[in-house]
N, C-alpha and C. Protein backbone atom coordinates (compact mmCIF):
# COMPACT_ATOMS: atom_id res chain seq x y z
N UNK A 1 10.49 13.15 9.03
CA UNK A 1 11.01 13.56 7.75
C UNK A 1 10.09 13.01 6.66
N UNK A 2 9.55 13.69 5.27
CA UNK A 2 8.63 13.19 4.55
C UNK A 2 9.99 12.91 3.40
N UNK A 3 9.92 11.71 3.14
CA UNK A 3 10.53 10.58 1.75
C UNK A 3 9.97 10.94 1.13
N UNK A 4 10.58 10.73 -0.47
CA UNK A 4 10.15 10.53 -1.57
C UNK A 4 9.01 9.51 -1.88
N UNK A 5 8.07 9.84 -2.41
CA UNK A 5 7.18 8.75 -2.85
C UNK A 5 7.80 8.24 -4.28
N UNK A 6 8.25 7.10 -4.36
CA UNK A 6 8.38 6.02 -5.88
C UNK A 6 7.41 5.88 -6.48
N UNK A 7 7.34 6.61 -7.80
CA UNK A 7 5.79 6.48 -8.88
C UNK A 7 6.32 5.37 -9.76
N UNK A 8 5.01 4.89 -9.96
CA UNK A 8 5.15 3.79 -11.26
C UNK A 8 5.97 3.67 -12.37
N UNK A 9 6.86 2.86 -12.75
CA UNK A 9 7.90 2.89 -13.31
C UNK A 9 9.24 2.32 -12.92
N UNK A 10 9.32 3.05 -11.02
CA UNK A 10 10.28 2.63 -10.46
C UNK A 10 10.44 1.26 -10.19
N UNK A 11 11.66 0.59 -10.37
CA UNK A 11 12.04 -0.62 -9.96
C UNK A 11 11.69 -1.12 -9.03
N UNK A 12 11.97 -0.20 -7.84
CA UNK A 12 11.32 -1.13 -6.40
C UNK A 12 10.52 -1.17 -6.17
N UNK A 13 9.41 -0.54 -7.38
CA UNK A 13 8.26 -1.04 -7.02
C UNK A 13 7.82 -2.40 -7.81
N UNK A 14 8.45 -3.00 -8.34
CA UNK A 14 8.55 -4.42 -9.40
C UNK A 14 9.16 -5.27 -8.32
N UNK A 15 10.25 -5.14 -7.47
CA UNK A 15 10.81 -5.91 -6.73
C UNK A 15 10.02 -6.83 -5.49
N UNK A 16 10.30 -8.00 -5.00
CA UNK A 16 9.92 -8.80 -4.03
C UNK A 16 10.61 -8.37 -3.09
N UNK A 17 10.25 -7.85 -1.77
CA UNK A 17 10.58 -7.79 -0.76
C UNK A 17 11.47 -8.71 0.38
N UNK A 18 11.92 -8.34 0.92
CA UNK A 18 12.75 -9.18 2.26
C UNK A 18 12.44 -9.28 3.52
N UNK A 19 12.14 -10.08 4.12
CA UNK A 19 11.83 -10.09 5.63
C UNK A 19 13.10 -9.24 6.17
N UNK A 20 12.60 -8.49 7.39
CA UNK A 20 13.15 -7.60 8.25
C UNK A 20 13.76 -8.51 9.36
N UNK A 21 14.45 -8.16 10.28
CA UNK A 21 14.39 -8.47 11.77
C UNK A 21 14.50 -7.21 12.66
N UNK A 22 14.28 -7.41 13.82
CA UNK A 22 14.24 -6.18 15.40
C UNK A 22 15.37 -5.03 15.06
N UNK A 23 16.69 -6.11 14.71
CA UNK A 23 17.88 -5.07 14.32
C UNK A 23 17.82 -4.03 12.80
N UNK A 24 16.94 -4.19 12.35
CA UNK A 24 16.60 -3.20 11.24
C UNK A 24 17.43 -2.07 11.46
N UNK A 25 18.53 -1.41 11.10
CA UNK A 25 18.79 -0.47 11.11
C UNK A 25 17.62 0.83 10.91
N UNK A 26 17.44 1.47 12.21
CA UNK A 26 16.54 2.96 12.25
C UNK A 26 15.44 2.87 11.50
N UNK A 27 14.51 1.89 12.49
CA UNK A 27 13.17 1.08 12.03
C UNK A 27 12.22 1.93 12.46
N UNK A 28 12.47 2.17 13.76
CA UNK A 28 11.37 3.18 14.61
C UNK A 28 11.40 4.56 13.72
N UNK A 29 12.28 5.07 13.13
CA UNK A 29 12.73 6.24 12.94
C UNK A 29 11.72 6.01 11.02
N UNK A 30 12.12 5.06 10.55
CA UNK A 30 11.47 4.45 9.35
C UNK A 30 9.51 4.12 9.09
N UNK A 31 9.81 3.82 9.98
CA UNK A 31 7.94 4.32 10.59
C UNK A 31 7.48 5.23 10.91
N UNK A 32 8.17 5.99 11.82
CA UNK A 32 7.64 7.63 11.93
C UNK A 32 7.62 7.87 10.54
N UNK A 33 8.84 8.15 9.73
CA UNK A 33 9.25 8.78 8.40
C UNK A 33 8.15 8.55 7.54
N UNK A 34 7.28 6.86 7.60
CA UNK A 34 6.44 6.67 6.77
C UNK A 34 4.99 7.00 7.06
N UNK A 35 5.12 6.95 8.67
CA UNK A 35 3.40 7.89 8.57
C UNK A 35 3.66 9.35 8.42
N UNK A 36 4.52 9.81 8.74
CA UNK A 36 4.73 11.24 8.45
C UNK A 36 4.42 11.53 7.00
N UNK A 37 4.86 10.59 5.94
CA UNK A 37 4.89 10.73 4.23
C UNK A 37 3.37 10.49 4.05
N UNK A 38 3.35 9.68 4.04
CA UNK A 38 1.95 9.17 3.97
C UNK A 38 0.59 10.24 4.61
N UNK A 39 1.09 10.86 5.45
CA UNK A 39 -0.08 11.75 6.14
C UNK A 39 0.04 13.14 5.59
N UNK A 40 1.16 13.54 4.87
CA UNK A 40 1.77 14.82 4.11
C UNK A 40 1.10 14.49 2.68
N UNK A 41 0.78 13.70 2.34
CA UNK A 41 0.52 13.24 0.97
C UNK A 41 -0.56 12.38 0.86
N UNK A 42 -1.46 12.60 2.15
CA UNK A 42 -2.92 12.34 2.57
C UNK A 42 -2.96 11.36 1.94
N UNK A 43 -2.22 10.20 2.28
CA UNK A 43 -3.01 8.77 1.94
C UNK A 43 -3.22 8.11 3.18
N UNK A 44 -3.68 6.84 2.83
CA UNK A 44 -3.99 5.75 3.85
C UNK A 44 -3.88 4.82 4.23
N UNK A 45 -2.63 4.64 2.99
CA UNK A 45 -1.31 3.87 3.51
C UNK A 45 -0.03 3.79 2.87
N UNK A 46 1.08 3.08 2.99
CA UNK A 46 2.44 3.30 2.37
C UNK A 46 3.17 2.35 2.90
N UNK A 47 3.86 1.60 1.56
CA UNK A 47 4.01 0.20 1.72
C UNK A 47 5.89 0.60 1.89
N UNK A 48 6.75 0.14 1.71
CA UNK A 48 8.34 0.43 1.94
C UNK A 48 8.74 0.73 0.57
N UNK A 49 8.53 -0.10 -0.30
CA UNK A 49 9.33 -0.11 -1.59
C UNK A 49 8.34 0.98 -2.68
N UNK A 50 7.62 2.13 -1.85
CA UNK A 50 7.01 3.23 -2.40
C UNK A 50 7.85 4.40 -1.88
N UNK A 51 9.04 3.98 -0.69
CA UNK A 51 9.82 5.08 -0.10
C UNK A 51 11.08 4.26 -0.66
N UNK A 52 10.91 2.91 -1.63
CA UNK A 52 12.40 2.90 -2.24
C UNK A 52 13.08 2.22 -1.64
N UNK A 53 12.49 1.30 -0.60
CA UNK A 53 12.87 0.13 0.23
C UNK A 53 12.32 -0.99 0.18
N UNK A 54 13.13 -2.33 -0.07
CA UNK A 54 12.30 -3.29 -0.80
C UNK A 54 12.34 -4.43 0.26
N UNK A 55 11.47 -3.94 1.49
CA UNK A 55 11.44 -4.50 2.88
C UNK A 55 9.92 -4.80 2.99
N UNK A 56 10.02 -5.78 4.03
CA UNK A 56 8.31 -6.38 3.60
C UNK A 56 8.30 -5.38 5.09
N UNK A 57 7.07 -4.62 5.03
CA UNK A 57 6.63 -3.18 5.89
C UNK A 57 5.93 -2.68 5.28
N UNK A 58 4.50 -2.59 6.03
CA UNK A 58 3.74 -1.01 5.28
C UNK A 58 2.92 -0.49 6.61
N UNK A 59 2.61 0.78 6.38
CA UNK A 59 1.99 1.21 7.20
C UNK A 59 0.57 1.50 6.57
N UNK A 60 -1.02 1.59 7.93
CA UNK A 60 -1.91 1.97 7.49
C UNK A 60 -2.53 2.90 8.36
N UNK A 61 -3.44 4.16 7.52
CA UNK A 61 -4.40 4.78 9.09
C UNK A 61 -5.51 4.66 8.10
N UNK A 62 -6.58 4.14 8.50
CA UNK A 62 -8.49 4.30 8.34
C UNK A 62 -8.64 5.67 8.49
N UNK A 63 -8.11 6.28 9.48
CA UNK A 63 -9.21 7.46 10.12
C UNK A 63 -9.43 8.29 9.28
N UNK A 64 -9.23 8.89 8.31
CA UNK A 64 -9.72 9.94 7.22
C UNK A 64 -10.94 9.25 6.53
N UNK A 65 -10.93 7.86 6.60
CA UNK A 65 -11.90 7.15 5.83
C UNK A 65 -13.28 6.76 6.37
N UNK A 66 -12.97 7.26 7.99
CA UNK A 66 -14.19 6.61 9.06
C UNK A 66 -15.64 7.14 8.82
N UNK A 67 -15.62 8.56 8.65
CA UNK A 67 -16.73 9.57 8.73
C UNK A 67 -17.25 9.13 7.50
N UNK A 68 -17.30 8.11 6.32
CA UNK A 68 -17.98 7.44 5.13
C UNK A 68 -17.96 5.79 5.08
N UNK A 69 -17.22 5.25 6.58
CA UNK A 69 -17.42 3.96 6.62
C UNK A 69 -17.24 3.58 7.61
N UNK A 70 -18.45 3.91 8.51
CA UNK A 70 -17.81 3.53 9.83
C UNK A 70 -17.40 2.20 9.98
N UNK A 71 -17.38 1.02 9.41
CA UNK A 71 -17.00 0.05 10.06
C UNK A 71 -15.25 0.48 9.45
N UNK A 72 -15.14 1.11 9.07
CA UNK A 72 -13.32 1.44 9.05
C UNK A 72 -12.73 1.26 10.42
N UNK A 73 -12.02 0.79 10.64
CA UNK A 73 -10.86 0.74 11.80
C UNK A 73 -9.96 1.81 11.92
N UNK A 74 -9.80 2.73 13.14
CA UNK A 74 -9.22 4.12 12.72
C UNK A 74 -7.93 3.73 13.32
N UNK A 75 -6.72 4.39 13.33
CA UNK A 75 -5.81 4.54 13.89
C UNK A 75 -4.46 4.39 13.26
N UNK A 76 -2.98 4.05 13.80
CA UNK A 76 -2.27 3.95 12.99
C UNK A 76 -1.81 2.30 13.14
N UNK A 77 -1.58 1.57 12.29
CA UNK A 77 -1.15 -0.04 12.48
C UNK A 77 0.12 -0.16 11.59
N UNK A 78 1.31 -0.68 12.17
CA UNK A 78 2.38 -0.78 10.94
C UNK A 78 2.32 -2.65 11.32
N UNK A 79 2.49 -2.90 10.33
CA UNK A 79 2.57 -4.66 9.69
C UNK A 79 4.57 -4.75 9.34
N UNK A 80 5.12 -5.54 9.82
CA UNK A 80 5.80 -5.65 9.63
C UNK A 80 6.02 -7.81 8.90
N UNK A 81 6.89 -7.49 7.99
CA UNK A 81 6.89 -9.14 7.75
C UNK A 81 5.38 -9.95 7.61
N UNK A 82 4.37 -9.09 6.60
CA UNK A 82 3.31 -9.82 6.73
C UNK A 82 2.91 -10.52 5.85
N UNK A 83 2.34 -11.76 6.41
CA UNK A 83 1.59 -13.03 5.25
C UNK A 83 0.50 -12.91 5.37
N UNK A 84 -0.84 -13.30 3.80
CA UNK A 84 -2.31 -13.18 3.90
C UNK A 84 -1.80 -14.98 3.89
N UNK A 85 -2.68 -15.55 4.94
CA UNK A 85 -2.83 -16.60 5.08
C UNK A 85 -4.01 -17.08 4.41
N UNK A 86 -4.49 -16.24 4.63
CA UNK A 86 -6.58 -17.02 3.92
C UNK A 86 -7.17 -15.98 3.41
N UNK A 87 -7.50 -16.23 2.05
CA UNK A 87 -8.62 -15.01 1.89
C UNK A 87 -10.35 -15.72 1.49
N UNK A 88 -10.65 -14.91 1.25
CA UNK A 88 -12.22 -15.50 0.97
C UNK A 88 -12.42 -15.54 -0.22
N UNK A 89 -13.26 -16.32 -0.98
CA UNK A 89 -13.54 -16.84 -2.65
C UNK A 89 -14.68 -15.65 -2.77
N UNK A 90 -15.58 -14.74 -1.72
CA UNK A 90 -16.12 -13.54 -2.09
C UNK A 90 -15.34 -12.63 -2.58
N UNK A 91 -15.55 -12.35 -3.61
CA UNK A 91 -14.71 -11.08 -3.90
C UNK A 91 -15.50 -9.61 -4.16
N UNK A 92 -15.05 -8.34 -4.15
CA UNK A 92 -15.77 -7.20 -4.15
C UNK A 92 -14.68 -5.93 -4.88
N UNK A 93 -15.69 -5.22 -5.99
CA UNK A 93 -14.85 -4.66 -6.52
C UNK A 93 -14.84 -3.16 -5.86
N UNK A 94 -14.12 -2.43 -6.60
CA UNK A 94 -14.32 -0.90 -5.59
C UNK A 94 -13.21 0.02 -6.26
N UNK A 95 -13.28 1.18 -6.66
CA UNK A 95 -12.15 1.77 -7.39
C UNK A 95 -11.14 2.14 -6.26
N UNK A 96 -10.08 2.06 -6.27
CA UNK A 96 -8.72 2.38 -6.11
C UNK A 96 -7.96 3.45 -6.74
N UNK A 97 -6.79 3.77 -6.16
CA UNK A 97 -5.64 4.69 -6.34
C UNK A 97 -4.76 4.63 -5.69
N UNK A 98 -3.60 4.74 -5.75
CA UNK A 98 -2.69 4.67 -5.76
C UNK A 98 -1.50 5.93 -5.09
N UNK A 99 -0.99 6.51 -4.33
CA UNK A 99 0.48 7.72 -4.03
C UNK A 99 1.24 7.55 -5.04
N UNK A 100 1.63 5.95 -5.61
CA UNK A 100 2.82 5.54 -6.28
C UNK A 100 2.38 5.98 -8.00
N UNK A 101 0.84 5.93 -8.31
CA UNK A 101 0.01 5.66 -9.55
C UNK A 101 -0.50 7.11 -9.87
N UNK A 102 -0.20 8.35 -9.10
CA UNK A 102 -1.21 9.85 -8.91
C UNK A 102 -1.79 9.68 -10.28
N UNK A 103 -3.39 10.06 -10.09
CA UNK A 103 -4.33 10.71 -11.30
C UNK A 103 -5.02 9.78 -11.56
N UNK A 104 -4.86 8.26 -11.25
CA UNK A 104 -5.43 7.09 -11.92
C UNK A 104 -6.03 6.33 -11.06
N UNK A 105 -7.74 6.03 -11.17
CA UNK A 105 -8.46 5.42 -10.20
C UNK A 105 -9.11 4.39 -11.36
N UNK A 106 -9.15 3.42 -10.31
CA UNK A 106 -9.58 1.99 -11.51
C UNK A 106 -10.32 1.05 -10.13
N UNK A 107 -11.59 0.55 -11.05
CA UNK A 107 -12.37 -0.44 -10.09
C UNK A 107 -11.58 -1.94 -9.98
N UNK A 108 -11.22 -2.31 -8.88
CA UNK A 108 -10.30 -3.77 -8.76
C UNK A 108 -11.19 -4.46 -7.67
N UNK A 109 -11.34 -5.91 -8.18
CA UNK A 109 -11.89 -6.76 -7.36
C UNK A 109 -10.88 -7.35 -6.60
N UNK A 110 -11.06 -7.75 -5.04
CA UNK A 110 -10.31 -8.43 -4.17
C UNK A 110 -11.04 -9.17 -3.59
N UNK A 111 -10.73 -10.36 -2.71
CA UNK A 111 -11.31 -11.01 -1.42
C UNK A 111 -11.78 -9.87 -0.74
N UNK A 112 -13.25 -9.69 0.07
CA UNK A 112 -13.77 -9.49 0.77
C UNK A 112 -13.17 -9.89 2.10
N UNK A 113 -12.89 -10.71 2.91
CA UNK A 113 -11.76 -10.77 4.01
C UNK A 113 -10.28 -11.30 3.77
N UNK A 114 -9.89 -11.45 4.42
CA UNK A 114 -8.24 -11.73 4.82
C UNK A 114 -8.19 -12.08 5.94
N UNK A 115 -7.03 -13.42 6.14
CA UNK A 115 -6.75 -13.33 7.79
C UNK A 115 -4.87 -13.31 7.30
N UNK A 116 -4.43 -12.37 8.27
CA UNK A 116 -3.13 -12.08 8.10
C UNK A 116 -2.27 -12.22 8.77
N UNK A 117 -1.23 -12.95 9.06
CA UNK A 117 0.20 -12.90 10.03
C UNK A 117 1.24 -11.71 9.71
N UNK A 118 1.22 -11.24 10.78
CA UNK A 118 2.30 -9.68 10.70
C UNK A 118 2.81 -9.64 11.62
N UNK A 119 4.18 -8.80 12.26
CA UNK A 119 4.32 -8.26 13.33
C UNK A 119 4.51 -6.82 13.75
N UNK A 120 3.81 -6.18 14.71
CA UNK A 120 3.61 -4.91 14.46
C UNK A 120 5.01 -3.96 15.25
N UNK A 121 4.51 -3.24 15.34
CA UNK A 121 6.07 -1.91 15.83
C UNK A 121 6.79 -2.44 17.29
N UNK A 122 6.00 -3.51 17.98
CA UNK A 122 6.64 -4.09 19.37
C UNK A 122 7.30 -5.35 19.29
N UNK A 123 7.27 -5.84 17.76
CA UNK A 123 7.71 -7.19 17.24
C UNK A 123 6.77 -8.24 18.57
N UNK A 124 5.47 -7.82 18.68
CA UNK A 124 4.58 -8.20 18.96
C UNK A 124 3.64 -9.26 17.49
N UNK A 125 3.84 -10.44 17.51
CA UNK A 125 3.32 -11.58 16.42
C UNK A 125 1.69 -11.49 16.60
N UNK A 126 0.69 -11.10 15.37
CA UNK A 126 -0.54 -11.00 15.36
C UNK A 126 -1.18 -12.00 14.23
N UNK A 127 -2.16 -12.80 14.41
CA UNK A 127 -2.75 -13.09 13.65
C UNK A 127 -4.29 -12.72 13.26
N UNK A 128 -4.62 -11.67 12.66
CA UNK A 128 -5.58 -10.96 12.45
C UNK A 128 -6.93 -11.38 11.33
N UNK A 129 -7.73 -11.17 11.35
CA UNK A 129 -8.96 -11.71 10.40
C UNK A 129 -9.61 -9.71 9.95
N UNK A 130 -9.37 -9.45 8.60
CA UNK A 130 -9.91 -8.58 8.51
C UNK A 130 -11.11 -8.71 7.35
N UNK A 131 -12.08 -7.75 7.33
CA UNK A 131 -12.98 -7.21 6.67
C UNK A 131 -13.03 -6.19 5.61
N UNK A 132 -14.48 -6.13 4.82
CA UNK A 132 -14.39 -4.53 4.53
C UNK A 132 -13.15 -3.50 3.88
N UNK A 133 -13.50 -2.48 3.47
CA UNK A 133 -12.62 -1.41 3.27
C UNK A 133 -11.32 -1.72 3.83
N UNK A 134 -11.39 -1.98 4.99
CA UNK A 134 -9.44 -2.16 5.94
C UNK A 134 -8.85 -3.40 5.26
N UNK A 135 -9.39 -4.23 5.03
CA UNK A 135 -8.94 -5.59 4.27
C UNK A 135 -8.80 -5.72 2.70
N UNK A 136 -9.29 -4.53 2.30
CA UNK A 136 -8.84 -4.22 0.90
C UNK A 136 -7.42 -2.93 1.26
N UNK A 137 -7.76 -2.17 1.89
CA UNK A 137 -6.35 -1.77 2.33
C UNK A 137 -4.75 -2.55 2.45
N UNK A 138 -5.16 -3.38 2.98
CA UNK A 138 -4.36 -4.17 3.74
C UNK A 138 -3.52 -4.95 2.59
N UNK A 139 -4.80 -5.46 1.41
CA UNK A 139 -4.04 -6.29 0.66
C UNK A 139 -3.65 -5.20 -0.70
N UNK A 140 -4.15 -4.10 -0.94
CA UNK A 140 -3.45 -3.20 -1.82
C UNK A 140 -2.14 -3.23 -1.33
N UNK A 141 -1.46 -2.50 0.14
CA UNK A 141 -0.33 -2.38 0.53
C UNK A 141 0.45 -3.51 0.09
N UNK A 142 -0.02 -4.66 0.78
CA UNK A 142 0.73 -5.76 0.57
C UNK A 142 0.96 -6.51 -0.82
N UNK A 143 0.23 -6.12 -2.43
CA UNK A 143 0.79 -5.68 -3.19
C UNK A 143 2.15 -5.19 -3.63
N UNK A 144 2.12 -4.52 -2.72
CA UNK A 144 3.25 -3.50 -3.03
C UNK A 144 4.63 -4.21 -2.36
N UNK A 145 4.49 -5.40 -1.94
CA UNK A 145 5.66 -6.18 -0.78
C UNK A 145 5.85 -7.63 -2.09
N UNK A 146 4.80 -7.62 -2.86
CA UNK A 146 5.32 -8.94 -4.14
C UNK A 146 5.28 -8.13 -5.19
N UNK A 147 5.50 -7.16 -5.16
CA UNK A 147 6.12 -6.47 -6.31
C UNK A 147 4.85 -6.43 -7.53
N UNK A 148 3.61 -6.01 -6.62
CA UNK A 148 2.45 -5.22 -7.48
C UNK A 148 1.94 -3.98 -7.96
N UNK A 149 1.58 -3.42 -8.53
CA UNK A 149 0.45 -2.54 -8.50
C UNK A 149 -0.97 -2.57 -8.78
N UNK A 150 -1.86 -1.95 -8.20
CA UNK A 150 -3.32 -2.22 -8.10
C UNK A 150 -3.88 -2.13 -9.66
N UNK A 151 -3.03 -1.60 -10.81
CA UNK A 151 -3.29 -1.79 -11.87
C UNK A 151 -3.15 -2.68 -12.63
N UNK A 152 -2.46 -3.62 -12.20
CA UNK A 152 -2.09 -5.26 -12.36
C UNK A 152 -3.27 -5.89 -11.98
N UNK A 153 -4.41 -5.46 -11.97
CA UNK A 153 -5.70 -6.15 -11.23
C UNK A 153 -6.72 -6.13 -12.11
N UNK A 154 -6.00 -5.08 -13.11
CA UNK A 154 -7.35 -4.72 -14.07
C UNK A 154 -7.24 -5.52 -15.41
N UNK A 155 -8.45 -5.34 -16.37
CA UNK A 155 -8.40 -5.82 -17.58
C UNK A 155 -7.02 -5.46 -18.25
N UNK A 156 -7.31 -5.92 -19.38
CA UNK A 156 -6.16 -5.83 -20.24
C UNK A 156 -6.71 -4.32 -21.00
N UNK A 157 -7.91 -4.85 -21.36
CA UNK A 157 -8.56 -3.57 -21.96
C UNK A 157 -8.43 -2.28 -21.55
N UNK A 158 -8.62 -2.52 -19.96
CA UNK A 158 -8.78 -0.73 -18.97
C UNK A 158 -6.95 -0.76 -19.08
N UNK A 159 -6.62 -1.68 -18.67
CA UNK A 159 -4.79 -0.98 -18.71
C UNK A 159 -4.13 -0.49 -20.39
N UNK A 160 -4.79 -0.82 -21.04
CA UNK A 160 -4.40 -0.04 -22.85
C UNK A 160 -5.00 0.63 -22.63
N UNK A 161 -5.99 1.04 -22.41
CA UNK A 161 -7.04 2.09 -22.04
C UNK A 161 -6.41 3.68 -21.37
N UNK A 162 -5.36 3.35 -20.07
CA UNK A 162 -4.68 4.11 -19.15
C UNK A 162 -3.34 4.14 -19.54
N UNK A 163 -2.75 3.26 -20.49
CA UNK A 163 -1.34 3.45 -20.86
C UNK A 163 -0.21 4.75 -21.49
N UNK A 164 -1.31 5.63 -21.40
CA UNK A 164 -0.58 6.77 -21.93
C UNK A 164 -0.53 7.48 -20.43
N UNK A 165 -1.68 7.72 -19.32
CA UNK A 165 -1.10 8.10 -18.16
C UNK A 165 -0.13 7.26 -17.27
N UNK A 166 -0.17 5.86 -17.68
CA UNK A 166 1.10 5.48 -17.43
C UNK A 166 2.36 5.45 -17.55
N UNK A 167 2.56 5.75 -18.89
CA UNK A 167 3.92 5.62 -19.43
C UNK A 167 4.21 7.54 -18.94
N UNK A 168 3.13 8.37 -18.99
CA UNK A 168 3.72 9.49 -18.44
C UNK A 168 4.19 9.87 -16.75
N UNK A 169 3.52 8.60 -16.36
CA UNK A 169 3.98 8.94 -14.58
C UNK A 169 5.40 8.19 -14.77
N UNK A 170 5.66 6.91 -15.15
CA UNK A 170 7.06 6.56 -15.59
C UNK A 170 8.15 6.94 -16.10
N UNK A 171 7.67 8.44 -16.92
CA UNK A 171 8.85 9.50 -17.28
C UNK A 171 9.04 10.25 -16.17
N UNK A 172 8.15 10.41 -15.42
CA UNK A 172 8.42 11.88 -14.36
C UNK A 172 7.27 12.52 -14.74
N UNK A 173 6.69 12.36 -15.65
CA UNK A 173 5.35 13.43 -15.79
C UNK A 173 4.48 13.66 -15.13
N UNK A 174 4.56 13.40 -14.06
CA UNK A 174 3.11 13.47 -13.19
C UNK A 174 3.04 14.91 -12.03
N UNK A 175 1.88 15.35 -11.95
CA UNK A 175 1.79 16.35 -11.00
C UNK A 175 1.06 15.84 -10.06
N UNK A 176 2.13 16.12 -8.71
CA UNK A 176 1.64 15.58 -7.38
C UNK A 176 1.86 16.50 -6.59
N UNK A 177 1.32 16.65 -5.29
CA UNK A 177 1.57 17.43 -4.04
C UNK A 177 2.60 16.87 -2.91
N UNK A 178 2.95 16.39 -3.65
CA UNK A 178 4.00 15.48 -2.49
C UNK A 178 5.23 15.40 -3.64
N UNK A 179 6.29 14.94 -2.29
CA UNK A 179 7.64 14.73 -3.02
C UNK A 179 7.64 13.40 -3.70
N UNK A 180 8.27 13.40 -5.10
CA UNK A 180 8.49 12.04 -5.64
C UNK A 180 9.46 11.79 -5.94
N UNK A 181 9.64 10.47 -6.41
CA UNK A 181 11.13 10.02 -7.43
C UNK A 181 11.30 9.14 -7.99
């Protein structure tokens, strides 16, 4: 089933998230739902509280991104309950966008790696060291689990700068190819 995507403005996307447990009410079913959204609305990833659930969960796939970076990691990975334990004092900037933000791409600097504690769809416990493109992935999503957006990254200047396409995706104004709310 493809969810609503939550555009900027919405509450749950301001909100701090909650750790999950196994008994999640229709978790498996909540992950399908979110790569299904996410792949209908060709992104490359989708955090919970962008489908309006303010659960620490996001899902990611590389593979649309591989054929321009190969060191991308392809496939599908859902993170459940995840902490960045370490990041690196390198940082690297790179423009971004947003499902939740449509129309608005802005250059944001992050750590260059991450090492992360998550647990994935088998409540299988991982402690992962990522890189590259997937590790700026990783921590955009997870953004979205302390109640960020990737525009919270930028100057003060570039966000007065974008505040009129902001305040119009926050009315409903925005034209997207996907369902919103």
């Amino acid at each position: 089933m493809i969810l609503p995507i939550y555009l900027y403005g919405q509450p749950v996307l301001r909100k701090e998230t909650e750790d999950i447990d196994k008994n999640y009410p229709g978790l498996n079913q909540l992950i399908e739902n979110m790569f299904h959204t996410m792949d209908h609305a060709e992104g490359i990833g989708l955090a919970a509280p962008q489908v309006g659930l303010p659960i620490r969960l996001f899902v990611v796939d590389g593979t649309l991104l591989k054929e321009d970076m190969p060191d991308m990691i392809e496939g599908r990975h859902v993170f459940i309950n995840p902490e960045i334990v370490e990041e690196s004092d390198e940082k690297v900037s790179y423009e971004e966008g947003c499902l939740s933000v449509p129309g608005v791409h802005e250059k944001v600097s992050r750590p260059a790696e991450i090492t992360i504690t998550y647990f994935d769809e088998n409540w299988e416990k991982h402690t992962d060291h990522f890189t590259g493109f997937f590790a700026r992935m990783l921590q955009h999503e997870y953004d979205h689990l302390e109640g960020h957006v990737f525009t919270d990254h930028i100057s003060s200047i570039r966000r007065q700068m974008i505040s009129l396409k902001l305040n119009k995706i926050s009315k409903g104004k925005a034209s997207c190819a996907y369902k919103t709310k």
